[in-house]
C-alpha atoms as a PDB file:
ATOM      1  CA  UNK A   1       9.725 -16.366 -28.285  1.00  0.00           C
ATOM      2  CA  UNK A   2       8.372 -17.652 -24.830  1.00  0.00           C
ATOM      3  CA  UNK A   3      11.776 -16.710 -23.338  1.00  0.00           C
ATOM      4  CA  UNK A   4      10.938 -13.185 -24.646  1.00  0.00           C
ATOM      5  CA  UNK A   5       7.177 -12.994 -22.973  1.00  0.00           C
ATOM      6  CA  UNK A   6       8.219 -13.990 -20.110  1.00  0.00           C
ATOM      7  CA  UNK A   7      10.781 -11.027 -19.553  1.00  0.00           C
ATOM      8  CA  UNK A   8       8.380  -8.743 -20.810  1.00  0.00           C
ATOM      9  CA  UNK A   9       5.919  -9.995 -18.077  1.00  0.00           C
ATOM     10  CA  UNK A  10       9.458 -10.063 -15.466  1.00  0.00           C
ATOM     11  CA  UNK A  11       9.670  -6.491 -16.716  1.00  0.00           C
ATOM     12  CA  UNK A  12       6.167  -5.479 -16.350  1.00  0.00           C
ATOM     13  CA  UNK A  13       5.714  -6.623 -12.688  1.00  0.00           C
ATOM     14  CA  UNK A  14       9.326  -4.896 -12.239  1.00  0.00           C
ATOM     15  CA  UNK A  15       6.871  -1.594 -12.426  1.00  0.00           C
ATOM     16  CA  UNK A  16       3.954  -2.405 -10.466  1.00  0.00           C
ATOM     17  CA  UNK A  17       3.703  -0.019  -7.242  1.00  0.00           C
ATOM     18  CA  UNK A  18       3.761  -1.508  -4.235  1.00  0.00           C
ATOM     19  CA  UNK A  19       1.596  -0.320  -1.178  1.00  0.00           C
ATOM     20  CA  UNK A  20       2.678  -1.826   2.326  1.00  0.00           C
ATOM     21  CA  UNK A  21       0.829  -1.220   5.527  1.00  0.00           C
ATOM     22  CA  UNK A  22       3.874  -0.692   7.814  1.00  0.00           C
ATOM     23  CA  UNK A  23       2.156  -2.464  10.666  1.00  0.00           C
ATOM     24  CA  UNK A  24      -0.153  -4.672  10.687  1.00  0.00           C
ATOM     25  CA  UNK A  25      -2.722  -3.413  13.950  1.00  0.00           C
ATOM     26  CA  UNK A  26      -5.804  -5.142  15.433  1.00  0.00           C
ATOM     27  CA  UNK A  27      -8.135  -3.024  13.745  1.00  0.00           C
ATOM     28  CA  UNK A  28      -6.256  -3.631   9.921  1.00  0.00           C
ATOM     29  CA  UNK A  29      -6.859  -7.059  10.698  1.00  0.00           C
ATOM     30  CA  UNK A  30     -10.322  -7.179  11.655  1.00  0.00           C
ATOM     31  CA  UNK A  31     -11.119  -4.937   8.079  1.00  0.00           C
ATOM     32  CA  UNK A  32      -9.403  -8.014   6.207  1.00  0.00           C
ATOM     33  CA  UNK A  33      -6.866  -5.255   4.628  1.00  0.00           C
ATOM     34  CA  UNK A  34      -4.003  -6.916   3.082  1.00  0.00           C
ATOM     35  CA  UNK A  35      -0.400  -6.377   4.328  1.00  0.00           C
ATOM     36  CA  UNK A  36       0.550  -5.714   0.529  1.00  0.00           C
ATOM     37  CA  UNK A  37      -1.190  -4.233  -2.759  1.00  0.00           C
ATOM     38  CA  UNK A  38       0.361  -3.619  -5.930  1.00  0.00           C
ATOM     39  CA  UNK A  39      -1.110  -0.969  -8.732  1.00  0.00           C
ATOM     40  CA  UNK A  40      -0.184  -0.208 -12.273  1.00  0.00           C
ATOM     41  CA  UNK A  41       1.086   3.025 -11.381  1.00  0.00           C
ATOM     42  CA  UNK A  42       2.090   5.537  -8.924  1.00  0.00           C
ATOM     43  CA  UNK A  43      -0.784   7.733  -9.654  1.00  0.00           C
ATOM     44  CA  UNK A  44      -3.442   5.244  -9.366  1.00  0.00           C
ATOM     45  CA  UNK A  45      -1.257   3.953  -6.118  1.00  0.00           C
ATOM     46  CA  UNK A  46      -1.291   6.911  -4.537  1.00  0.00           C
ATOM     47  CA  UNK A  47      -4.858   7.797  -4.761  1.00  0.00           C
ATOM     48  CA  UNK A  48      -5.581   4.199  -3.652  1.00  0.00           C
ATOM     49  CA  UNK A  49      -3.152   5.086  -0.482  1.00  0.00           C
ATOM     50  CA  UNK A  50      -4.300   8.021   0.572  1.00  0.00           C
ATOM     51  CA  UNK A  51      -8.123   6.827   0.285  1.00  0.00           C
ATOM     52  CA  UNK A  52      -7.439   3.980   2.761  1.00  0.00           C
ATOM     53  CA  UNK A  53      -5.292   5.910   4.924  1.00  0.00           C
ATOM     54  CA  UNK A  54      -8.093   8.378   5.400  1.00  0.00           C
ATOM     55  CA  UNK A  55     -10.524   5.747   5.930  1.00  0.00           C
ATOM     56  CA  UNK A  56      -7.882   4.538   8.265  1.00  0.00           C
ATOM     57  CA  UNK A  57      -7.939   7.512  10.066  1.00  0.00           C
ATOM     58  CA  UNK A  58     -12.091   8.346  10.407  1.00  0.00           C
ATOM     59  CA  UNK A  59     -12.995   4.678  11.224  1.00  0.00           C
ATOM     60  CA  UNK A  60     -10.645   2.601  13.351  1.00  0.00           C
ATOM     61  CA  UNK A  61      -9.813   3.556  16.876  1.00  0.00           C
ATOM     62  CA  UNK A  62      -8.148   6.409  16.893  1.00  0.00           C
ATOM     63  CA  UNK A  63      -5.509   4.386  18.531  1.00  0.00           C
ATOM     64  CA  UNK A  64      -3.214   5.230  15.703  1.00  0.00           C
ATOM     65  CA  UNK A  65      -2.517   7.314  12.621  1.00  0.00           C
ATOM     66  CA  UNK A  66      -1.742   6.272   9.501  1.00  0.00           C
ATOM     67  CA  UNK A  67      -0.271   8.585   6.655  1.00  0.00           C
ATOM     68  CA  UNK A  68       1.128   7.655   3.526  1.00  0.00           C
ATOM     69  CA  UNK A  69       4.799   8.129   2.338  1.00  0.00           C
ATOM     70  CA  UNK A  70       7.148   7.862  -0.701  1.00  0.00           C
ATOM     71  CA  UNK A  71       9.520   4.356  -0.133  1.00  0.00           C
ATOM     72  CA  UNK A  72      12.124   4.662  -3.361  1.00  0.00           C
ATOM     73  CA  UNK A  73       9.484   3.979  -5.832  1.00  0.00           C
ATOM     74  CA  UNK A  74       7.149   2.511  -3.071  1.00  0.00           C
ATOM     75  CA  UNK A  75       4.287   3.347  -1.030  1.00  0.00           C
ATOM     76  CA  UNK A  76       4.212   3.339   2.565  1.00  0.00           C
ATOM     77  CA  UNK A  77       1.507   3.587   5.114  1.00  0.00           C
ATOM     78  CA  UNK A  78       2.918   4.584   8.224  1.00  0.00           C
ATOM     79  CA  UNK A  79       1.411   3.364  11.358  1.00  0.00           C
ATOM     80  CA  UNK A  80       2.429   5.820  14.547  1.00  0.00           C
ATOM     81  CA  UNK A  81       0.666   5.765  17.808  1.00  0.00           C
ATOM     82  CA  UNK A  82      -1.756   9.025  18.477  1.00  0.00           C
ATOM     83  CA  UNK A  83      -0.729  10.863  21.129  1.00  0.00           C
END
């Protein structure tokens, strides 16, 4: 019985989406954004994404760019330098 809840919960975090900020710059610091989030699912992760990466985009330095991809069943905020 508590062997069984606890691979149901082992299963259930199994699923959660994880988003990773590929690179961890000054300016993702100084916002306090984590390195790592997890969601529920990939639609509510990938809204979540491409929000921050957005906000990424129209509010730190223009430094870099960040855009979101697909990693297996992953999220991914890639961190390039702008040219």
């Amino acid at each position: 019985m508590i062997l069984d809840k606890i691979t149901e919960k082992i299963e259930e975090i199994d699923k959660m989406i994880e988003l990773k900020i590929a690179k961890m710059c000054g300016c993702v610091k100084r916002e306090k954004i984590p390195e790592i989030q997890t969601f529920e699912n990939m639609e509510i992760a990938l809204d979540s994404a491409k929000t921050l990466a957005k906000k990424m985009n129209e509010t730190f330095c223009k430094k870099h760019n960040f855009q979101v991809v697909e990693n297996n069943s992953n999220l991914l905020i890639q961190v390039e330098l702008n040219k």
